[in-house]
C-alpha atoms as a PDB file:
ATOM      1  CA  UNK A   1     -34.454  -0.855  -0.796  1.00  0.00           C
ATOM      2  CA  UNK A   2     -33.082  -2.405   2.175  1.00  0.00           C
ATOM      3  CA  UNK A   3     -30.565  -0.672   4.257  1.00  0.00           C
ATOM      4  CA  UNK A   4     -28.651  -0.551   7.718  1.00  0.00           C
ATOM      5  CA  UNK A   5     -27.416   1.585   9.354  1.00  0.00           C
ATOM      6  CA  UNK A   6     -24.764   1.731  12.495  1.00  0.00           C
ATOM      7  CA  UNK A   7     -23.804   4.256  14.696  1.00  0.00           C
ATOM      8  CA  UNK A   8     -21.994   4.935  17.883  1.00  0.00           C
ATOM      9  CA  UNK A   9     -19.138   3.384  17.502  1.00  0.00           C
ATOM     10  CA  UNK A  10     -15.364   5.179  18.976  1.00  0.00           C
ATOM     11  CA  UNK A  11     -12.431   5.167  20.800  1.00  0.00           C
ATOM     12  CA  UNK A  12     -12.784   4.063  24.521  1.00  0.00           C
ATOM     13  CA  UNK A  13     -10.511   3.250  27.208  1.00  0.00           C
ATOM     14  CA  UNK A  14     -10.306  -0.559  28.500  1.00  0.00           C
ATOM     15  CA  UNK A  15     -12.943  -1.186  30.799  1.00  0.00           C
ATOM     16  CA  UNK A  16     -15.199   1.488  29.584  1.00  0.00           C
ATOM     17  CA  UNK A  17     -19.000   1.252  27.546  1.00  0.00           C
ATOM     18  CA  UNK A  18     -20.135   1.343  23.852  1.00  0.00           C
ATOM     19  CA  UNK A  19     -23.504   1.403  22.946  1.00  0.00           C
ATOM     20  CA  UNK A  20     -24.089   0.580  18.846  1.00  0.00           C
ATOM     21  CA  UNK A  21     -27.314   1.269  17.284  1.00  0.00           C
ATOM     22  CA  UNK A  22     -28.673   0.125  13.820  1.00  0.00           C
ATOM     23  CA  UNK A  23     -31.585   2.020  11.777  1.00  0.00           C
ATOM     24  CA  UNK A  24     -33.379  -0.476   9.830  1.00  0.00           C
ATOM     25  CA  UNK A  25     -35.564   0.829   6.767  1.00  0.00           C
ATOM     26  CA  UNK A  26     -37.096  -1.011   3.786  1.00  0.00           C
ATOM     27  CA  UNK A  27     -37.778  -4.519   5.461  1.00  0.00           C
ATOM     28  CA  UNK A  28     -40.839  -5.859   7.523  1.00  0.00           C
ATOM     29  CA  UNK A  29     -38.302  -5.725  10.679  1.00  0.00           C
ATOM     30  CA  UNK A  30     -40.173  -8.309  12.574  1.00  0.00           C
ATOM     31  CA  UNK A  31     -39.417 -10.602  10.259  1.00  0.00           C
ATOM     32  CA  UNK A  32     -35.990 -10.294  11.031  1.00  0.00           C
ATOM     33  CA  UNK A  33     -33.658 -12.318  12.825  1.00  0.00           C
ATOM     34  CA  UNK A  34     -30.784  -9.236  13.724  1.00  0.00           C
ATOM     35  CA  UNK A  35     -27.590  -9.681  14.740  1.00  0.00           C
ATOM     36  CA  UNK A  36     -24.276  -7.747  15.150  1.00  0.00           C
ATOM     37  CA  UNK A  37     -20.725  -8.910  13.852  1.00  0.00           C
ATOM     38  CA  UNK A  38     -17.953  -7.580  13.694  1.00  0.00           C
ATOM     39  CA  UNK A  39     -14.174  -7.931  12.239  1.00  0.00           C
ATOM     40  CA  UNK A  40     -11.064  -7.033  13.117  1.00  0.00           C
ATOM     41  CA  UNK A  41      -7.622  -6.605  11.149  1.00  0.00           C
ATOM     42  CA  UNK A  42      -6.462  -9.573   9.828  1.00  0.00           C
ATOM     43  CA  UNK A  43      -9.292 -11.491  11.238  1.00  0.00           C
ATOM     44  CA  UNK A  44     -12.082 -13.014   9.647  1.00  0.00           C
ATOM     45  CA  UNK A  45     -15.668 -11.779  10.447  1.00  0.00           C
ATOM     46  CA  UNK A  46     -17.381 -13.279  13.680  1.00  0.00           C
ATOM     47  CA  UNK A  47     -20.662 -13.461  14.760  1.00  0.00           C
ATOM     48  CA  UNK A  48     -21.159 -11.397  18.377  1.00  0.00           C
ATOM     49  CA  UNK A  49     -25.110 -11.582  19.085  1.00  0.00           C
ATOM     50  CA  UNK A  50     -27.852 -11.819  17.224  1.00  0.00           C
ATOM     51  CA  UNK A  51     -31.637 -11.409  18.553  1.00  0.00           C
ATOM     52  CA  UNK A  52     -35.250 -12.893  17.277  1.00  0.00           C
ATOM     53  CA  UNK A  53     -37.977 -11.058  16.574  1.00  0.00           C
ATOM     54  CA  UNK A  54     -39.385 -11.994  20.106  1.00  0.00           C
ATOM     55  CA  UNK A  55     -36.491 -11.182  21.730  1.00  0.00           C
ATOM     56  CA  UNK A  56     -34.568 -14.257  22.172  1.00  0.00           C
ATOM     57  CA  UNK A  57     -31.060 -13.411  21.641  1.00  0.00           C
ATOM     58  CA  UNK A  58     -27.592 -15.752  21.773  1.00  0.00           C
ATOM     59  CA  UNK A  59     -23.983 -14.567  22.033  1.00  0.00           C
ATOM     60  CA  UNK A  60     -20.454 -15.685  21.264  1.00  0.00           C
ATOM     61  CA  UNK A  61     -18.817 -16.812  24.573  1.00  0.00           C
ATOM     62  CA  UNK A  62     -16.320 -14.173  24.530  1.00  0.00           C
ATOM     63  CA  UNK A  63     -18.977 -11.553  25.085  1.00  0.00           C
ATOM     64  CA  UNK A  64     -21.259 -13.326  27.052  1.00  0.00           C
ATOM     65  CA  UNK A  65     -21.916 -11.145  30.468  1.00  0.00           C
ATOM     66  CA  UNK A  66     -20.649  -8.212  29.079  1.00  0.00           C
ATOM     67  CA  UNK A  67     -22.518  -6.841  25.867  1.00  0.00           C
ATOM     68  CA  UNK A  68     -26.262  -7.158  25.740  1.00  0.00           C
ATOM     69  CA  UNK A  69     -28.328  -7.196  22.424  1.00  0.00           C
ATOM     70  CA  UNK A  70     -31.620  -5.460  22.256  1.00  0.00           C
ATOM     71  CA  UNK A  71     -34.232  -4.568  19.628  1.00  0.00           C
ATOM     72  CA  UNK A  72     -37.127  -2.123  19.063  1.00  0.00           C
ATOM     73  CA  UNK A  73     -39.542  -3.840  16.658  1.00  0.00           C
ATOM     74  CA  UNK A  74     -41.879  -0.322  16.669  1.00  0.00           C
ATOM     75  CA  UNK A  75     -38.767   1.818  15.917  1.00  0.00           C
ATOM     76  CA  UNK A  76     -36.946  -0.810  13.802  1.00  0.00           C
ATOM     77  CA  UNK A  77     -33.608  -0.672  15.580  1.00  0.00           C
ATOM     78  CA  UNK A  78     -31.501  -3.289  17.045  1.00  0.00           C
ATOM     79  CA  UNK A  79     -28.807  -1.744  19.821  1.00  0.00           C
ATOM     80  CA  UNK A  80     -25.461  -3.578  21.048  1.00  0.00           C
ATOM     81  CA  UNK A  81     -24.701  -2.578  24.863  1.00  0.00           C
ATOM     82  CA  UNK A  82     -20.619  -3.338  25.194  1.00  0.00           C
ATOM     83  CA  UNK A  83     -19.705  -2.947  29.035  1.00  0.00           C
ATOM     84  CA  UNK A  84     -16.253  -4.016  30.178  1.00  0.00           C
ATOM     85  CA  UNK A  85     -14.861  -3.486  26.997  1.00  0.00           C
ATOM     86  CA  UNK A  86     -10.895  -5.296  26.392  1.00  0.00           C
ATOM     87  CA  UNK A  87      -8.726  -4.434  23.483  1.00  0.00           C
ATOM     88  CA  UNK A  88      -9.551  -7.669  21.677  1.00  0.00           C
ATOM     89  CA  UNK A  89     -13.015  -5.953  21.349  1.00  0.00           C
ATOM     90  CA  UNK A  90     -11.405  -4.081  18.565  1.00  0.00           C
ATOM     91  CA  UNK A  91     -13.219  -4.187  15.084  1.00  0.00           C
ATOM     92  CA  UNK A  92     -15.214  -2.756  13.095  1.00  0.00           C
ATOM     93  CA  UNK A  93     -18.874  -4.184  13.834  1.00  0.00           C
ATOM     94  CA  UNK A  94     -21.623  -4.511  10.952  1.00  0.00           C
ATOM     95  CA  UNK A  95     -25.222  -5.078  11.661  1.00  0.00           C
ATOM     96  CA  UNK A  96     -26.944  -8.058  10.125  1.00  0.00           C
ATOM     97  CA  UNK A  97     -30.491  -8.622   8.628  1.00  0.00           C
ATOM     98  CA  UNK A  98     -31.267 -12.434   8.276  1.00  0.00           C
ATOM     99  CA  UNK A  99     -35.259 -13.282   7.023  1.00  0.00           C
ATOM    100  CA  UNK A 100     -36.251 -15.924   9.532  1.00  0.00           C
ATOM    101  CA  UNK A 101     -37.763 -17.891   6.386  1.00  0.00           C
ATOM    102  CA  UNK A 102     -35.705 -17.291   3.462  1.00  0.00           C
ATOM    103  CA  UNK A 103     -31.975 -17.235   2.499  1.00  0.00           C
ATOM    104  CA  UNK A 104     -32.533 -13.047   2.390  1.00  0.00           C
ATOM    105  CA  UNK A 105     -29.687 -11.152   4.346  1.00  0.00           C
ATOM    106  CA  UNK A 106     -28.842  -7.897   4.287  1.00  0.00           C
ATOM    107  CA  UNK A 107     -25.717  -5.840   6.032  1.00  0.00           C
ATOM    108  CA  UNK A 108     -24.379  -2.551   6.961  1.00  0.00           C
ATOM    109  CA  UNK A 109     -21.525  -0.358   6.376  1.00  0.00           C
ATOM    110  CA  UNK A 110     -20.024  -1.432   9.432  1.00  0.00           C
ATOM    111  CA  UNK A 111     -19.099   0.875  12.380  1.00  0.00           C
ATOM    112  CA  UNK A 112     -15.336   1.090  14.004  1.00  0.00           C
ATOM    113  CA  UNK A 113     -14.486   0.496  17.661  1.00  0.00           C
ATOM    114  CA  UNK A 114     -11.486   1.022  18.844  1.00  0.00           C
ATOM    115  CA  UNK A 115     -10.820  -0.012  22.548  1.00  0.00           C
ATOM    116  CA  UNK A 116      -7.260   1.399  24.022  1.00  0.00           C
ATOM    117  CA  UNK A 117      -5.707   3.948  26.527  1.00  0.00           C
END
């Protein structure tokens, strides 16, 4: 049985640092192409980074130079570093499985962040 699972999301001030983490368990991870959405009220869901098995990773523009997407093919976990966070960073992110040769996907629960003063 396949399932994700976020964590560390919160409330921070503008300006301030999130870092998300997502436990993988029941796939061959490697096989994996991971990646991090997220969707906010009213909105529909977006794509914000995803990462390849070897590391290669791509990001929307409106996060580009400030979050950074990492994995950990040993531990099976895929992380989300948010720096310079804004209030339009607000949503509730989800964790994505895609298999890098079949139409397989798999997501999370999702977990809220919540960027104000």
């Amino acid at each position: 049985q396949v399932q994700l699972v976020e964590s560390g999301g919160g409330l921070v001030q503008p300006g301030g640092s999130l870092r998300l983490s997502c436990a993988a368990s029941g796939i061959g991870f490697s096989a994996f192409i991971m990646g991090w959405y997220r969707q906010a009220p009213g909105k529909q869901r977006e794509l914000v980074a995803t990462i390849a098995s070897g590391g290669t990773a791509t990001y929307a523009d409106s996060v580009k130079g400030r979050f950074t997407i990492s994995r950990d093919n040993a531990k099976k976990m895929v992380h989300l570093q948010m720096n310079s966070l804004k209030s339009e960073d607000t949503a509730v992110y989800y964790c994505k499985a895609d298999h890098s040769y079949s139409n397989f996907d798999s997501w999370g629960q999702g977990t809220q962040v919540t960027v104000s003063s």
